[in-house]
Protein backbone atom coordinates (compact mmCIF):
# COMPACT_ATOMS: atom_id res chain seq x y z
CA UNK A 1 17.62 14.30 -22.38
CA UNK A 2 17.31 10.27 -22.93
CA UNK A 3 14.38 8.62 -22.03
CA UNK A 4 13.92 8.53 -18.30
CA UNK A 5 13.76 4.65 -16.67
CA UNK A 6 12.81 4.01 -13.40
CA UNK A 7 12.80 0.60 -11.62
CA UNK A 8 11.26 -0.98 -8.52
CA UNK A 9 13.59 -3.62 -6.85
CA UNK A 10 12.27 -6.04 -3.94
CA UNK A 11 13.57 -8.98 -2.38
CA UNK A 12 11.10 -11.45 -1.84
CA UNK A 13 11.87 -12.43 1.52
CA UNK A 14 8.67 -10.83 2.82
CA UNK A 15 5.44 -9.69 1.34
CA UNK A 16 5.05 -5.94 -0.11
CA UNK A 17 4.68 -3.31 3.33
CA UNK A 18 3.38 -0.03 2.81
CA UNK A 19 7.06 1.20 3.07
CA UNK A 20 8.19 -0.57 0.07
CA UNK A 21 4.60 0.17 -1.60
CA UNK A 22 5.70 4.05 -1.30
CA UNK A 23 9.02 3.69 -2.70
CA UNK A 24 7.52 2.00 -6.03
CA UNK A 25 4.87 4.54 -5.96
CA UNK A 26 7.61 7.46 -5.86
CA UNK A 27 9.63 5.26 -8.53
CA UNK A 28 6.17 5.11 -10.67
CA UNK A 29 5.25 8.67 -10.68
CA UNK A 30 8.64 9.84 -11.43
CA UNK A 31 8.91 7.77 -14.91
CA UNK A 32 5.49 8.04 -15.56
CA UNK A 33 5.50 12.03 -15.04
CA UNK A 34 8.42 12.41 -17.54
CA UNK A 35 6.93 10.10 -20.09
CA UNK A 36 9.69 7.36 -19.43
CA UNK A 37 9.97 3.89 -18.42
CA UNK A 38 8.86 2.18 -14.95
CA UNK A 39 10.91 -0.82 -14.59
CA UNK A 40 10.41 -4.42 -12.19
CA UNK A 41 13.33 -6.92 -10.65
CA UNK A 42 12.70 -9.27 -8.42
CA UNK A 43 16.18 -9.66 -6.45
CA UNK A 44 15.66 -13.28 -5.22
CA UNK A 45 19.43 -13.94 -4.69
CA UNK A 46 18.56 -15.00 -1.26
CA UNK A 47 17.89 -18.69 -2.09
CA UNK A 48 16.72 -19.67 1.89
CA UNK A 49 14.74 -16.53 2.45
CA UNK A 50 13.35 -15.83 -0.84
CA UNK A 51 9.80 -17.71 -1.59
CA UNK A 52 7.49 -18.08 -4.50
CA UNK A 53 4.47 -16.64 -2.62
CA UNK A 54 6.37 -13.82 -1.77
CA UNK A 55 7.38 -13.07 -5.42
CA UNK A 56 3.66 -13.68 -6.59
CA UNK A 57 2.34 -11.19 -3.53
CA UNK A 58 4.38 -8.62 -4.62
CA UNK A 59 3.34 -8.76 -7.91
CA UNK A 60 -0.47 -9.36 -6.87
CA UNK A 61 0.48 -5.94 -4.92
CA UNK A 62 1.61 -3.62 -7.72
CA UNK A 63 -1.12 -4.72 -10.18
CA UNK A 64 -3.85 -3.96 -7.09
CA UNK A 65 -2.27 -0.91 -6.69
CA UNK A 66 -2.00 0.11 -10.21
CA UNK A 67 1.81 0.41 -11.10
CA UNK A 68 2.05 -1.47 -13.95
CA UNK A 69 5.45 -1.85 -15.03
CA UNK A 70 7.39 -1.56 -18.49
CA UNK A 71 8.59 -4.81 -20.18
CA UNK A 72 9.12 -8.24 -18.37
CA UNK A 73 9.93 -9.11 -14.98
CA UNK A 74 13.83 -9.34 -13.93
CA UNK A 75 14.53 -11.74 -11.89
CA UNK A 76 18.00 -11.28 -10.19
CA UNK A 77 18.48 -14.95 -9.61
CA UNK A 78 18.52 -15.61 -13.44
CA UNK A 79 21.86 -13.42 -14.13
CA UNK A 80 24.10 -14.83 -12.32
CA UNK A 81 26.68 -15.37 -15.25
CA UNK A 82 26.13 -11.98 -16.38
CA UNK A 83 27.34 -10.35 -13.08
CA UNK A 84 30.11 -12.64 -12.99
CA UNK A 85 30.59 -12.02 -16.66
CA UNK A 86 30.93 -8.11 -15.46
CA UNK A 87 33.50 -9.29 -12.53
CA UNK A 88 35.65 -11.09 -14.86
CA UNK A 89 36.21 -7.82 -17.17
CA UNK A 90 36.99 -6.11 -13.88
CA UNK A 91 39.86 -8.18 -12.98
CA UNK A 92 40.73 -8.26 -16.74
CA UNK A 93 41.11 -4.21 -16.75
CA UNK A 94 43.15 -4.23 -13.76
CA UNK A 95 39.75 -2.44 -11.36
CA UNK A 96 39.51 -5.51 -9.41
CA UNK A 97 41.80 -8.42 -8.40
CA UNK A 98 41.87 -11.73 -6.03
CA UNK A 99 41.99 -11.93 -2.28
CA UNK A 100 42.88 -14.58 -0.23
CA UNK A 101 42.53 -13.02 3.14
CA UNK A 102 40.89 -14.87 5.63
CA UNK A 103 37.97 -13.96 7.91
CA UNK A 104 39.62 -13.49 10.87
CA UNK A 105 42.41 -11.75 9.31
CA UNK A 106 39.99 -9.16 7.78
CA UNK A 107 38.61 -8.57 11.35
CA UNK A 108 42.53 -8.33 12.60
CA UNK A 109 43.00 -5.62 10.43
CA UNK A 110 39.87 -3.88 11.57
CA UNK A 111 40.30 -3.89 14.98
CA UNK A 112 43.84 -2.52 14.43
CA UNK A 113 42.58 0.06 12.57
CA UNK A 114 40.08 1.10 15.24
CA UNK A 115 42.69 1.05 18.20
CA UNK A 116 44.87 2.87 15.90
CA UNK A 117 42.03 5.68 15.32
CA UNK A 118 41.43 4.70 11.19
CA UNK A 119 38.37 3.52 10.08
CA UNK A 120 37.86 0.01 10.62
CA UNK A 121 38.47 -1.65 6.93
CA UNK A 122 40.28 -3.81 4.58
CA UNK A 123 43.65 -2.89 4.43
CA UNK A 124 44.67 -3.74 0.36
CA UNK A 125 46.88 -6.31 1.49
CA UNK A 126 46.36 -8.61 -1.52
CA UNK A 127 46.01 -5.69 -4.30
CA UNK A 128 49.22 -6.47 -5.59
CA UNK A 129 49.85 -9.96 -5.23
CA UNK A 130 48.43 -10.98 -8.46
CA UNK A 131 46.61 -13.70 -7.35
CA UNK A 132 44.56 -15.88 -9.70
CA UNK A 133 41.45 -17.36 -6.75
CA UNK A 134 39.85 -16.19 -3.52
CA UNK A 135 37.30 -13.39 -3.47
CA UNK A 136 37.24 -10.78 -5.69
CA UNK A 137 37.58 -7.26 -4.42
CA UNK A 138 37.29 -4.00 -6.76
CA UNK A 139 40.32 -1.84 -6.50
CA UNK A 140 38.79 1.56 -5.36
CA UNK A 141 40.69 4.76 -5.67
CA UNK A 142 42.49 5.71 -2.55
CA UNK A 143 42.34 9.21 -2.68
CA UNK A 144 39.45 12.18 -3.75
CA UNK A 145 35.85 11.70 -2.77
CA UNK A 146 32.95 10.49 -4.29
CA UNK A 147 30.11 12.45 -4.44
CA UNK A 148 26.80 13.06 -6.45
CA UNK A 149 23.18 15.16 -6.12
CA UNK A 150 20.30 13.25 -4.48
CA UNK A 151 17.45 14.04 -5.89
CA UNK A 152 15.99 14.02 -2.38
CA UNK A 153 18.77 15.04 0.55
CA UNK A 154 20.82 17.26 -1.74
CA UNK A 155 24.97 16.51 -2.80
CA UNK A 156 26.71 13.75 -0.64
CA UNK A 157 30.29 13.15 -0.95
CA UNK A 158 32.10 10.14 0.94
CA UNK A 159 36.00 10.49 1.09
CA UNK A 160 37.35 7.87 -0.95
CA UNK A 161 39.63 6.90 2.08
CA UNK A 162 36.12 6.31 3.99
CA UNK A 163 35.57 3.10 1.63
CA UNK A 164 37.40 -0.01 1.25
CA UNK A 165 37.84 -2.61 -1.42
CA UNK A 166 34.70 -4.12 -1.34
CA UNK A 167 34.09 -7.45 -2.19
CA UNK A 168 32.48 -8.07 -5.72
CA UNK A 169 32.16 -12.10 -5.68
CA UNK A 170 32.37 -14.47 -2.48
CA UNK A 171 34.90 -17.46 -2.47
CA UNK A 172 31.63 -19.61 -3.55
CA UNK A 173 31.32 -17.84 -6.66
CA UNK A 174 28.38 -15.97 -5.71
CA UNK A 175 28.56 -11.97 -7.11
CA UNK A 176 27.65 -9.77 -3.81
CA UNK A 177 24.37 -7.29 -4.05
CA UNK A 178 26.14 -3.79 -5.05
CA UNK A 179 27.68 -5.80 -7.40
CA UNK A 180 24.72 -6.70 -9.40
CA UNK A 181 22.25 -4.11 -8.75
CA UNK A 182 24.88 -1.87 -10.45
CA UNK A 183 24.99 -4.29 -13.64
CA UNK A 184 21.05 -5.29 -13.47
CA UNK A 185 20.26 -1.18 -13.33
CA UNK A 186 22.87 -0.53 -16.11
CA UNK A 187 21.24 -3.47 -18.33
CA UNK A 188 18.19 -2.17 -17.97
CA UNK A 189 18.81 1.09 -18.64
CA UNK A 190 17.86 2.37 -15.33
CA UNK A 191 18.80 6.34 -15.70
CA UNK A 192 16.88 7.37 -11.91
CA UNK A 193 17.11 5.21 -8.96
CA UNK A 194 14.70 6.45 -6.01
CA UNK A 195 15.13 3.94 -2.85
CA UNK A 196 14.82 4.15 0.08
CA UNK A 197 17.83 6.14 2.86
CA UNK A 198 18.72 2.84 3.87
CA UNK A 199 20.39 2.76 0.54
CA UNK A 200 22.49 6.00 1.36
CA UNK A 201 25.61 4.03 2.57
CA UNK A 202 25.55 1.56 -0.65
CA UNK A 203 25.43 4.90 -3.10
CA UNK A 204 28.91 5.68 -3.07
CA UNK A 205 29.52 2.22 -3.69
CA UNK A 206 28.01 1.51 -6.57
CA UNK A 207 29.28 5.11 -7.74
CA UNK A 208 32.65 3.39 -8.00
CA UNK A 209 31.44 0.44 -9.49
CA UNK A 210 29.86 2.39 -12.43
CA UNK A 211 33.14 4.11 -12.79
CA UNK A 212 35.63 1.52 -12.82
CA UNK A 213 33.61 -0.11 -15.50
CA UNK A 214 32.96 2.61 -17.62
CA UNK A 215 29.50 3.07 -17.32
CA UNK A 216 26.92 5.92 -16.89
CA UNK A 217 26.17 6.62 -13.37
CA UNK A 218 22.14 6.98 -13.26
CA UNK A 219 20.59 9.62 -10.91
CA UNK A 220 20.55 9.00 -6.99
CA UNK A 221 17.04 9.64 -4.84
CA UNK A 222 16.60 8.52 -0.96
CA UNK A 223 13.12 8.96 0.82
CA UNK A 224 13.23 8.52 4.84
CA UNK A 225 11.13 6.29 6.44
CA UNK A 226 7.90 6.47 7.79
CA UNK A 227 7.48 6.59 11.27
CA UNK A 228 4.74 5.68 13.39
CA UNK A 229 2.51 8.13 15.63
CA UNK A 230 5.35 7.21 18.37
CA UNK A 231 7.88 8.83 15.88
CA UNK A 232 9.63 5.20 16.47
CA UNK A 233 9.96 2.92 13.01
CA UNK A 234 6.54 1.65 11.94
CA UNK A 235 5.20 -1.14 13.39
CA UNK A 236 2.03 -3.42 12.37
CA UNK A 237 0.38 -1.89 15.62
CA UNK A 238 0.44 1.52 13.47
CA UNK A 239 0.36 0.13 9.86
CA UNK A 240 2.97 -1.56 8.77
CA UNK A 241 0.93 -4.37 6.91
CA UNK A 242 1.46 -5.89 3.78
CA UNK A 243 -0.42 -4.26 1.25
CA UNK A 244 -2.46 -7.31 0.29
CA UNK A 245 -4.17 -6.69 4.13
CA UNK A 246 -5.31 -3.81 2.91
CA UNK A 247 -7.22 -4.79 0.63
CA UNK A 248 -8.56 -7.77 2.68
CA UNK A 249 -9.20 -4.73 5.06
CA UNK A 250 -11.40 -2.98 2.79
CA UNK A 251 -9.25 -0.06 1.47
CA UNK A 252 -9.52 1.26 -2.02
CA UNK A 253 -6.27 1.44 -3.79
CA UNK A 254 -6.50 4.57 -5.36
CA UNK A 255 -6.43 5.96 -1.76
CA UNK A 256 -3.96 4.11 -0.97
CA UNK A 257 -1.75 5.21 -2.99
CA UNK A 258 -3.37 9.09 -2.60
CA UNK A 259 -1.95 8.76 1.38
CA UNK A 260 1.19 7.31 0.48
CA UNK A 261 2.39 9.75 -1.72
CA UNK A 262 1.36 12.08 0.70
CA UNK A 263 3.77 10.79 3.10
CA UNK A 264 6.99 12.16 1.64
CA UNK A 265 4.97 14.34 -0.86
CA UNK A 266 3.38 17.27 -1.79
CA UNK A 267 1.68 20.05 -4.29
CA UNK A 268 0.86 23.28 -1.98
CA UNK A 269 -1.91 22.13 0.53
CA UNK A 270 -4.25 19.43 -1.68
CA UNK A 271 -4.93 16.48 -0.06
CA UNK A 272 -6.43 14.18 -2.35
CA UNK A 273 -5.26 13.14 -6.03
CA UNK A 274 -6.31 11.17 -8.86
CA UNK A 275 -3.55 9.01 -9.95
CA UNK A 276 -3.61 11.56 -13.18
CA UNK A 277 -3.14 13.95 -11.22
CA UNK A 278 -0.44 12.74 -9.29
CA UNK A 279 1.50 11.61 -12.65
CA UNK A 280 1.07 15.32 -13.76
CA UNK A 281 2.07 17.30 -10.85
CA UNK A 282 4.86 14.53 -9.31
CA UNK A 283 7.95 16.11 -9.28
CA UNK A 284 11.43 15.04 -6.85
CA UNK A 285 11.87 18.61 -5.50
CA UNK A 286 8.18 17.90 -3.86
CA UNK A 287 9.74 15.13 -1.60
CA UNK A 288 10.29 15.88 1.47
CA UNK A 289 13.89 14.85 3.69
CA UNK A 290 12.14 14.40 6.64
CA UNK A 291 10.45 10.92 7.86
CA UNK A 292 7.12 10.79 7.86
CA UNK A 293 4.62 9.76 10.22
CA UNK A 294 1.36 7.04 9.55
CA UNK A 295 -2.00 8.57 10.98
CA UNK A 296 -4.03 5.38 10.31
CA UNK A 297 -7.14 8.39 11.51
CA UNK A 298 -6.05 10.41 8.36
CA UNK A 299 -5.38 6.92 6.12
CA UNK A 300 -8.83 6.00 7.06
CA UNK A 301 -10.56 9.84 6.42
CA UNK A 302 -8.87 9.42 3.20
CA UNK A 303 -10.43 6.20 2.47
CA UNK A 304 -13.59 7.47 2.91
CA UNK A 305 -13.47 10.14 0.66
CA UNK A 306 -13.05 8.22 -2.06
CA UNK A 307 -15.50 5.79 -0.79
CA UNK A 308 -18.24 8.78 -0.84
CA UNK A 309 -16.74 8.89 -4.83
CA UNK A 310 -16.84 5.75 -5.60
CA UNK A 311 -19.08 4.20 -8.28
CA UNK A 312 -22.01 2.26 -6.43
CA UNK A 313 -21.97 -0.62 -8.83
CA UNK A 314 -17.77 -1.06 -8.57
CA UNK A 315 -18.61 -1.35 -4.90
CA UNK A 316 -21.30 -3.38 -5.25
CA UNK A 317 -19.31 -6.18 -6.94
CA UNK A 318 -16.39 -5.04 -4.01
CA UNK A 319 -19.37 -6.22 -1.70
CA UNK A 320 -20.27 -9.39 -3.40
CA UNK A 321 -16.65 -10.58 -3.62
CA UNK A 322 -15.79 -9.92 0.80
CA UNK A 323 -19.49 -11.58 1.04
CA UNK A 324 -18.41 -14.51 -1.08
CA UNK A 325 -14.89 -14.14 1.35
CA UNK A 326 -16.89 -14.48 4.56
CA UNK A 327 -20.08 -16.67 3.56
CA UNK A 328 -18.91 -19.26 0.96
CA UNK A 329 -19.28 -18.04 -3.19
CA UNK A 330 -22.86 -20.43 -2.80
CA UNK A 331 -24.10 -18.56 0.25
CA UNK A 332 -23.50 -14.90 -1.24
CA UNK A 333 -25.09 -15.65 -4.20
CA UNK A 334 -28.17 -14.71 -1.85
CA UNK A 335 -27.60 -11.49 -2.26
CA UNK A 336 -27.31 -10.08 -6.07
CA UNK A 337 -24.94 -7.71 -6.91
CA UNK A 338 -28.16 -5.39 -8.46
CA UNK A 339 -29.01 -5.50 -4.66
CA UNK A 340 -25.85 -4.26 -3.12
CA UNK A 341 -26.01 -1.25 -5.82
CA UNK A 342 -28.97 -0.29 -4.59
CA UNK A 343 -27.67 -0.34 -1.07
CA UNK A 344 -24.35 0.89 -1.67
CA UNK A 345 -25.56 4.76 -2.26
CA UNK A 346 -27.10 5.13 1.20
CA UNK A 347 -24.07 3.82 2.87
CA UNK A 348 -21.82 5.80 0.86
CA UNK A 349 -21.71 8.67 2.83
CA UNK A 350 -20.60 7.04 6.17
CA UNK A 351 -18.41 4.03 5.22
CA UNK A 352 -14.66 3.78 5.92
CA UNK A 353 -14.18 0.86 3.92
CA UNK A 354 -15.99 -1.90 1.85
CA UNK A 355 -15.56 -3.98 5.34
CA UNK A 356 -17.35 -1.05 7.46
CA UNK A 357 -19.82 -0.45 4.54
CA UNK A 358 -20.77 -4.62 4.28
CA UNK A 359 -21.24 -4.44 8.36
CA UNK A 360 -24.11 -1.55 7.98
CA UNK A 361 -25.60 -3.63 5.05
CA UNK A 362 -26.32 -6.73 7.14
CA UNK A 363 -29.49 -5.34 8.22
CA UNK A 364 -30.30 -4.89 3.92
CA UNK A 365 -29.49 -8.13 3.17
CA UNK A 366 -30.90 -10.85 5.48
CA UNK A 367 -34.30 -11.90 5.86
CA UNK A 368 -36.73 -10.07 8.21
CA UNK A 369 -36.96 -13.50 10.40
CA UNK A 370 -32.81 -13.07 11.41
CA UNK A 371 -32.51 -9.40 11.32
CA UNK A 372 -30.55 -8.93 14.89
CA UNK A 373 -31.93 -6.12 17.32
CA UNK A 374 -29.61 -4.17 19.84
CA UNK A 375 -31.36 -5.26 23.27
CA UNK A 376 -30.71 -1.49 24.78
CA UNK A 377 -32.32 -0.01 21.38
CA UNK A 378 -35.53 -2.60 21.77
CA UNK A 379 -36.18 -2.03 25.97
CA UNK A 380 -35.83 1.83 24.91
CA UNK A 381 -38.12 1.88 21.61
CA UNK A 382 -40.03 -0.66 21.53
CA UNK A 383 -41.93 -0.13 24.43
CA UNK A 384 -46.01 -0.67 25.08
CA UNK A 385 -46.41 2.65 23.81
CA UNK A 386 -45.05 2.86 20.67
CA UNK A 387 -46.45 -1.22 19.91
CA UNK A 388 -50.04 0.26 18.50
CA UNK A 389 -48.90 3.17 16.29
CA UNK A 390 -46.49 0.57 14.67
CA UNK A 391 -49.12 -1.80 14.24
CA UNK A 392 -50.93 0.92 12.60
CA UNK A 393 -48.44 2.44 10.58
CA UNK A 394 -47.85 -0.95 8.90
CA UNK A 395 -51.68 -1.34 8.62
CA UNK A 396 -51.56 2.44 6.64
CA UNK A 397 -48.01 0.91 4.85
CA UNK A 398 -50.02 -2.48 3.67
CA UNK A 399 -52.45 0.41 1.42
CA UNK A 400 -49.72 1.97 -0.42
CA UNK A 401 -50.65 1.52 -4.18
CA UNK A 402 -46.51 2.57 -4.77
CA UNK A 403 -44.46 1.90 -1.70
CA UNK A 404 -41.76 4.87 -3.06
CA UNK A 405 -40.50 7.77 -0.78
CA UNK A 406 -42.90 10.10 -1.44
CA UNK A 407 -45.57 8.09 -0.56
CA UNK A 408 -44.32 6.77 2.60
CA UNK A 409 -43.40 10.39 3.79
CA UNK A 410 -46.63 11.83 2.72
CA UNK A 411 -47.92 8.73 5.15
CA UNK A 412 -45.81 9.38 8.06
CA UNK A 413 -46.92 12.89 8.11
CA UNK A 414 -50.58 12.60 8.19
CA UNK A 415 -50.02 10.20 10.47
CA UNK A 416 -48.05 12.61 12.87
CA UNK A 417 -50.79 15.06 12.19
CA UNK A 418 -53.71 13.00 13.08
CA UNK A 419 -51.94 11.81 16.32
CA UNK A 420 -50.87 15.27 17.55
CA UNK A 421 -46.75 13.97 17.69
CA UNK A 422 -43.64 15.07 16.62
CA UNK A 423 -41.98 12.80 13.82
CA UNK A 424 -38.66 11.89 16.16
CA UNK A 425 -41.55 10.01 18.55
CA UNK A 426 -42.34 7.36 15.71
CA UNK A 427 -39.17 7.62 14.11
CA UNK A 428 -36.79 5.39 16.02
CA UNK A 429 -38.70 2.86 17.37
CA UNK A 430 -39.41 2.16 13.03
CA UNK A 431 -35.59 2.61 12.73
CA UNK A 432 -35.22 -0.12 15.46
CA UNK A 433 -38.01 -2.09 13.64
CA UNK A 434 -36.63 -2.14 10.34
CA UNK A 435 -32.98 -2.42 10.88
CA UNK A 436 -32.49 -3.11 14.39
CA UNK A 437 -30.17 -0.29 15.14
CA UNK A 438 -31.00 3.10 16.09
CA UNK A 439 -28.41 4.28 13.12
CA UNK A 440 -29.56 4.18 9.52
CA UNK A 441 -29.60 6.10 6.36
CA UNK A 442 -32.76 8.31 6.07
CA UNK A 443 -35.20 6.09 7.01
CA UNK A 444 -37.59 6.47 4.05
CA UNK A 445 -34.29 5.77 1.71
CA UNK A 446 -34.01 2.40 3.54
CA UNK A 447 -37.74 1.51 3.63
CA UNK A 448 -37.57 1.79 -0.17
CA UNK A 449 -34.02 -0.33 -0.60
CA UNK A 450 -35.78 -2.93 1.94
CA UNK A 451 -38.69 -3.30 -0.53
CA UNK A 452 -42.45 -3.00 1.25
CA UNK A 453 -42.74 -6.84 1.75
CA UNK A 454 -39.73 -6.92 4.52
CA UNK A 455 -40.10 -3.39 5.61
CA UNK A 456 -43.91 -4.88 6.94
CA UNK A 457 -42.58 -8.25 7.96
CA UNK A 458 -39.64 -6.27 10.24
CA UNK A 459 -42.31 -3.83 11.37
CA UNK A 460 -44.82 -6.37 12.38
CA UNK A 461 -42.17 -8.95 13.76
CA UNK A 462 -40.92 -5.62 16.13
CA UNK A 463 -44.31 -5.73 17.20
CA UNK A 464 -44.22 -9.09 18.46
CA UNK A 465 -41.28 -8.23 20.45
């Protein structure tokens, strides 16, 4: 078998969703799982529509997400005489030809053509004529079907009769978009095409097009669409973001792109892949024909797995940077990134995202004099009763030769001891001292991160409340 190439081909009209985001994943995995090619174009034939922050968000997109692609960019817009190149050599070999039909008369014959029962199409009225300007229409077989194996729904066939001469260049010149995806994916030597079904229709299509001129007809794949929890299409209300807002939300890519291959995807009953792992298990006959549905509660369970995973120093700099974001790059630099390491392991286990994680870190990171205190947690904690055995716990805490957790446990227990109390008693109203919350990590953990000098200044500032 030849060496299997894969491409990726958005418009950049719009910014990369998490629909598109799935279809290059899918399109990644499959080259990179048969050691072949993964291939980008940029179709920016849409001159009003298409932007230049759109192109550079897409591409910001796939490197954040990790598909790096094979050789340079294609950008559709740049081969415009090489489709029309292609069209000419059509005409030439007698597979396409002129039309001068207007408009209206198109729709004329259409609308006969319904009354009459027929499918509604182009009747061949100039494929004879011979003429020599208009639009240019391929001459498509009239009879027999066209059909080919999707990798994903199975064989489709069309009855040639179905299809009309479609049109291959507009009366401005322009070539039309079967037209030159079929000449862009044969120049590249695209040999598997997996799009989305919204493609389905064009398939057949292009078939033709490959045929007429000669050409190999690569392999056809269509994934259905994902669906939100409404099983109605996907909306931003249920996820359909660009995939830059998830990162500006905090997500990791790598799980990411674990729950989008698992919508449309699967090996037996795992859940959660490496990227290594996906490459070596990815195979077509694992995608399912069904849509799929987003479950932003399992997208965000995933997320936190790999959060849990996570290095604490890569997350640490993850901090830094959505500090710098929110703050000002001068104002973050407040907080080291050494710091955020050494906070990063006791948040670990609860996060949902680098966002969620940096909110339970404020406590960590500002100075005992700002640290804000829930009001409920202070009138239920912080009472008259509980005021002297913080005062003296932070008198015991001010003797510590090492201010480590063993030290401050063995502490807390004689001091439990002497007093006759259960730990949970002194407990929370320290919690509520030292972070201001009644949540925390283990509380001798976050005495230690804190450092002795603001653990005492929190304590004895609680104490004034």
């Amino acid at each position: 078998m030849s060496k299997v190439v894969s491409r990726f081909a958005p418009s950049p009209t719009g910014f990369l969703h998490i629909g598109g985001a799935r279809t290059a994943l899918f399109s990644w995995l499959l080259a990179r799982s048969m050691g072949g090619e993964f291939r980008l174009r940029i179709e920016d034939t849409d001159r009003e529509r298409s932007t230049q922050a759109a192109t550079d968000a897409i591409i910001d997109s796939m490197r954040w997400l990790g598909l790096a692609h094979d050789g340079e960019i294609v950008f559709q817009s740049e081969r415009a005489d090489r489709h029309n190149e292609v069209i000419d050599q059509l005409i030439a070999s007698g597979h396409a030809y002129y039309c001068d039909c207007s408009k209206e008369a198109v729709d004329a014959m259409r609308e006969t053509a319904m009354r009459e029962g027929r499918k509604p199409k182009y009747d061949g009225t100039c494929r004879d004529k011979g003429l020599t300007s208009g639009v240019v229409r391929l001459k498509a077989p009239l009879e027999g079907a066209t059909g080919y194996k999707d990798m994903v729904k199975g064989f489709i066939s069309v009855e040639n009769a179905e299809l009309d001469d479609m049109i291959l260049r507009r009366s401005d010149g322009t070539p039309t978009y079967n037209l030159a995806v079929v000449v862009d994916d044969h120049d590249m030597g695209v040999t598997h095409v997996l799009r989305g079904d919204d493609h389905v229709n064009n398939t057949p299509r292009q078939i033709l097009i490959y045929r007429a001129l000669g050409w190999d007809v690569p392999e056809f794949g269509h994934v259905p669409m994902i669906l939100g929890p409404d099983k109605k299409k996907l909306s931003k209300r249920h996820g359909a973001l660009s995939v830059m807002e998830y990162e500006k939300m905090g997500y990791l890519p790598e799980a990411v792109t674990n729950y989008l291959a698992r919508l449309g995807w699967s090996h037996g009953d795992q859940e959660l892949f490496t990227m290594d792992e996906m490459v070596a298990l990815f195979t077509t006959d694992g995608l399912g024909n069904s849509p799929s549905v987003f479950d932003l509660t399992k997208f965000e369970w995933v997320n936190g797995q790999y959060m849990q995973k996570a290095d604490p120093d890569r997350l640490a700099g993850l901090l830094c940077d959505f500090l710098a974001r929110e703050v000002g790059e001068e104002e973050a630099k407040s907080v080291s990134r050494a710091r955020f390491a050494k906070i990063a392991p006791l948040l670990q286990p609860r996060s949902k995202s680098v966002l969620d994680m940096l909110e339970q870190a404020r406590p960590f990171i500002v100075d005992a004099s700002f640290l804000a205190y829930d009001e409920a947690a202070v009138q239920k904690f912080l009472t008259a009763e509980t005021k002297p055995m913080l005062e003296e716990i932070a008198e015991r805490m001010e003797g510590l030769a090492e201010f480590t957790e063993p030290a401050l446990e063995e502490l807390h227990k004689a001091f439990i001891e002497e007093k006759g109390i259960k730990f949970k008693v002194i407990a929370q109203p320290i919690r509520v001292a030292i972070t201001g919350k009644t949540q925390s990590p283990g509380l001798f953990e976050t005495m230690v991160v804190l450092g002795k000098e603001q653990s005492l200044a929190r304590i004895r500032r609680a104490v004034e409340l």
